[in-house]
C-alpha atoms as a PDB file:
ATOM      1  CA  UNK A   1      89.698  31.175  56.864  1.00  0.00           C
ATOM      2  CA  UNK A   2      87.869  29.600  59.454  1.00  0.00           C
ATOM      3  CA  UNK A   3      85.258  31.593  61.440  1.00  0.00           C
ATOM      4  CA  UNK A   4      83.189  30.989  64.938  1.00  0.00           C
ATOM      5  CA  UNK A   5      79.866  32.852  64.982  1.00  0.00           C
ATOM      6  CA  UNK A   6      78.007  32.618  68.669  1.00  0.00           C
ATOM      7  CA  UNK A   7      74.304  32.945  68.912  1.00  0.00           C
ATOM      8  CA  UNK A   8      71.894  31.903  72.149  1.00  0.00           C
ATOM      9  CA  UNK A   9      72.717  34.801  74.274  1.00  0.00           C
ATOM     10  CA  UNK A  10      70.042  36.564  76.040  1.00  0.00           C
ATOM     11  CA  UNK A  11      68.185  38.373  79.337  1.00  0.00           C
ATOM     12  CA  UNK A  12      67.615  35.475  81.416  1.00  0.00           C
ATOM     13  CA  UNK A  13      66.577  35.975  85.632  1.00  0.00           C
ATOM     14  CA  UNK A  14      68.873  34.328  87.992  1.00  0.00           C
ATOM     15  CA  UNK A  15      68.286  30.681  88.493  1.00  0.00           C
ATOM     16  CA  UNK A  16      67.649  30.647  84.685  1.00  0.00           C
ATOM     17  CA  UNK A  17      69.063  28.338  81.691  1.00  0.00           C
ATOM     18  CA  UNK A  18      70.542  29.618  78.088  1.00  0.00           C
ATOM     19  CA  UNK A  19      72.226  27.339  75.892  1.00  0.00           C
ATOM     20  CA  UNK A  20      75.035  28.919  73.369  1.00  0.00           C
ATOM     21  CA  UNK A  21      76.037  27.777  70.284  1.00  0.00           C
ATOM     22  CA  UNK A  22      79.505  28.182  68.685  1.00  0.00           C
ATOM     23  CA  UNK A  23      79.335  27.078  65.091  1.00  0.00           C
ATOM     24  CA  UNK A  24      82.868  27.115  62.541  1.00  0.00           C
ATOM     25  CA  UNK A  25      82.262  27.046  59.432  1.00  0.00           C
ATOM     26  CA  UNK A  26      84.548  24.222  58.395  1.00  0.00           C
ATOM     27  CA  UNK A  27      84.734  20.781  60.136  1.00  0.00           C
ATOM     28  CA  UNK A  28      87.092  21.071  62.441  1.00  0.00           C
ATOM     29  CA  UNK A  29      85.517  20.809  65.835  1.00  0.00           C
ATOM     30  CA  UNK A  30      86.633  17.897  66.221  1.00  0.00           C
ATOM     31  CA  UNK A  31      90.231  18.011  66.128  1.00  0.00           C
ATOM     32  CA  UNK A  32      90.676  20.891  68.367  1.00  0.00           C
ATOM     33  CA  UNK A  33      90.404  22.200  71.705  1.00  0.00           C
ATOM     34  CA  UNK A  34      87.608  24.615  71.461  1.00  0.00           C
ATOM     35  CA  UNK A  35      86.775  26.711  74.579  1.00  0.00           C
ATOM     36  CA  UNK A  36      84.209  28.838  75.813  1.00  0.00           C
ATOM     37  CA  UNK A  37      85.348  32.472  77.797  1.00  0.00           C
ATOM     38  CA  UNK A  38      83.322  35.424  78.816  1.00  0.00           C
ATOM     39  CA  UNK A  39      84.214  38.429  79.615  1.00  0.00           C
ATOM     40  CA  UNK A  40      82.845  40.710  82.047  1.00  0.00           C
ATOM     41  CA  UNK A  41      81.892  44.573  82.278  1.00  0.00           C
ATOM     42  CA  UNK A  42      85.424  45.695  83.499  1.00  0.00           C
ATOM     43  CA  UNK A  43      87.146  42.347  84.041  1.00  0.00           C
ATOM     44  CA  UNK A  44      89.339  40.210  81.743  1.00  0.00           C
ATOM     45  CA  UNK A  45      88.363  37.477  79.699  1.00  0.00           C
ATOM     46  CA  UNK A  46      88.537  34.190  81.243  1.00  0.00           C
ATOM     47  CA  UNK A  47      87.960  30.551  80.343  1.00  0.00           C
ATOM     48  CA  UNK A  48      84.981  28.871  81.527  1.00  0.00           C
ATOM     49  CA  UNK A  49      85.025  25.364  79.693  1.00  0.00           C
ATOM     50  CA  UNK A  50      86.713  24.002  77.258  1.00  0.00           C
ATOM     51  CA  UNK A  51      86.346  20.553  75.236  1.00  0.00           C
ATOM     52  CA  UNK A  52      89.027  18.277  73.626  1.00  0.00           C
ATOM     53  CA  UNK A  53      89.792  15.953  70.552  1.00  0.00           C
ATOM     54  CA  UNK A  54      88.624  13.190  72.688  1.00  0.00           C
ATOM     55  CA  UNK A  55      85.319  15.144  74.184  1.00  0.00           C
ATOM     56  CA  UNK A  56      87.155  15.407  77.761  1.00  0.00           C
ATOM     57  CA  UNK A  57      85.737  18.760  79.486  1.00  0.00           C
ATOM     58  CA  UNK A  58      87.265  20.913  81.936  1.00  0.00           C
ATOM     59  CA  UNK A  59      85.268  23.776  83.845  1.00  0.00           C
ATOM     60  CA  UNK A  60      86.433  26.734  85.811  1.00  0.00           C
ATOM     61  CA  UNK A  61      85.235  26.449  89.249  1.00  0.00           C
ATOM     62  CA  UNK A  62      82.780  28.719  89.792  1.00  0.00           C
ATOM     63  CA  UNK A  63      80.536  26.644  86.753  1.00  0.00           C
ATOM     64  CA  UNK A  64      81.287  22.907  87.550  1.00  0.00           C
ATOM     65  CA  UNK A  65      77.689  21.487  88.227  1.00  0.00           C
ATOM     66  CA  UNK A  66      76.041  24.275  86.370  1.00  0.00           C
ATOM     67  CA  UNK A  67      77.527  24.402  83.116  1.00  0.00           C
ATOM     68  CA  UNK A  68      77.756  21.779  80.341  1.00  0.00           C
ATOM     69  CA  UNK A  69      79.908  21.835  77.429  1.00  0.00           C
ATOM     70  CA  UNK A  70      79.349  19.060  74.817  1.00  0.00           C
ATOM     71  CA  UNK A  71      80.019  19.222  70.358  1.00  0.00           C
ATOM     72  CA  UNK A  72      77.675  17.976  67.295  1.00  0.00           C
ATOM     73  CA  UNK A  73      80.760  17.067  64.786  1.00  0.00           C
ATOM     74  CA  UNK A  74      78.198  16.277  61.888  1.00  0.00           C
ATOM     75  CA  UNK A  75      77.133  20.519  62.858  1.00  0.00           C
ATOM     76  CA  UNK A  76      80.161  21.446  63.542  1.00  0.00           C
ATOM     77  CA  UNK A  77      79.013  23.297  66.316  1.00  0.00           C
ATOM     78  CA  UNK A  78      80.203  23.300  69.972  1.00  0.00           C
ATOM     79  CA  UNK A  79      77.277  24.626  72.780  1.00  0.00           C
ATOM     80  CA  UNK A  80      77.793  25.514  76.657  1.00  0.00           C
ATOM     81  CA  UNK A  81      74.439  24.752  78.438  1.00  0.00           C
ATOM     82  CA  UNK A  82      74.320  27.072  81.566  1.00  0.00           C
ATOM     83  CA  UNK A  83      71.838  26.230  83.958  1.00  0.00           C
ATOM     84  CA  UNK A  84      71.225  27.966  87.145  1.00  0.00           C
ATOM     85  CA  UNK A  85      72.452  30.773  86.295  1.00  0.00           C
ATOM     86  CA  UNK A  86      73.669  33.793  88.266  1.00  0.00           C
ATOM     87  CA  UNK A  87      74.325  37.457  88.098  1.00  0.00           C
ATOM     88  CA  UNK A  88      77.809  36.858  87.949  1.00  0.00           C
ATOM     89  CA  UNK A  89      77.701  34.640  84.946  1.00  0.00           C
ATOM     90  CA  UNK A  90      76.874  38.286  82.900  1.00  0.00           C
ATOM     91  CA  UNK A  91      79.117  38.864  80.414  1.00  0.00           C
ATOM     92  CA  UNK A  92      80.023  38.590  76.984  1.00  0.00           C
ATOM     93  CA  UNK A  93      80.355  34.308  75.986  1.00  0.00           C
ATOM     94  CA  UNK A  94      82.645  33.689  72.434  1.00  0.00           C
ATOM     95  CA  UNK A  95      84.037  30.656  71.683  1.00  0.00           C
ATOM     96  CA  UNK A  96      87.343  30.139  70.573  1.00  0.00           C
ATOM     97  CA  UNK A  97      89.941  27.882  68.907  1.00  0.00           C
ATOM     98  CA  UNK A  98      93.699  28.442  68.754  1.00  0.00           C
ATOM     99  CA  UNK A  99      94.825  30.704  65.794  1.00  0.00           C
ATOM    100  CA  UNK A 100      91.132  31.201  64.502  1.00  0.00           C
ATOM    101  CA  UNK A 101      90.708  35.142  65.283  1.00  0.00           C
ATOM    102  CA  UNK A 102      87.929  35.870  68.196  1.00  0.00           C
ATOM    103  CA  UNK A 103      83.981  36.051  66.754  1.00  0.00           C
ATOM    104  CA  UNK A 104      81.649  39.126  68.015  1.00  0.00           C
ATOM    105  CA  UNK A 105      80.210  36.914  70.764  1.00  0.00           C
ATOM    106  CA  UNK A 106      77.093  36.559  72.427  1.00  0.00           C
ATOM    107  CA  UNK A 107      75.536  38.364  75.303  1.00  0.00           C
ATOM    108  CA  UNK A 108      74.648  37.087  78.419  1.00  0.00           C
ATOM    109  CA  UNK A 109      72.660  38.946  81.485  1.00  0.00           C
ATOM    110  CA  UNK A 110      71.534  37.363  84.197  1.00  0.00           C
ATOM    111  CA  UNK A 111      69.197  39.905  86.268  1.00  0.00           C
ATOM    112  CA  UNK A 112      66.297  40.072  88.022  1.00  0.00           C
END
């Protein structure tokens, strides 16, 4: 079965940048949608960017102009570079594709 394993989490102070790595151990980044949610002390999890097939991105709002999803097909790795970043953007950041069960995550804090 196909698994997503985060890393690239960390303590970072606001205005800081992180960049997190989602790597599935087959090659299938491609030929999905793969999408990066946090969640959140307290809150649900919500999308924050996700990636298509055809590398077209979509961003929640609160991100656009700070966050930048891209892919590395020959790693098989998808990564969310978060730039600026601000306390709000704390939570736990996991990756996911459709019908692949949910990896541990990574954390992200953004404090001062």
């Amino acid at each position: 079965q196909v698994q997503l394993v985060e890393s690239g989490g960390g303590l970072v102070q606001p205005g800081g940048s992180l960049r997190l790595s989602c790597s599935a151990s087959r090659n299938i980044v491609d030929s999905y949608v793969v999408g990066w949610y946090r969640q959140a002390p307290g809150k649900q999890r919500e999308l924050v960017a996700h990636i298509l097939s055809g590398d077209t991105t979509n961003y929640k709002e609160s991100v656009k102009g700070r966050f930048t999803i891209s892919k590395d097909n020959a790693k098989n790795t998808v990564y969310l570079q978060m730039n600026n970043l601000k306390p709000e953007d704390t939570g736990v950041y996991c990756c996911n594709i459709v019908g692949i069960p949910w990896g541990q995550g990574t954390q992200v804090t953004v404090s001062s």
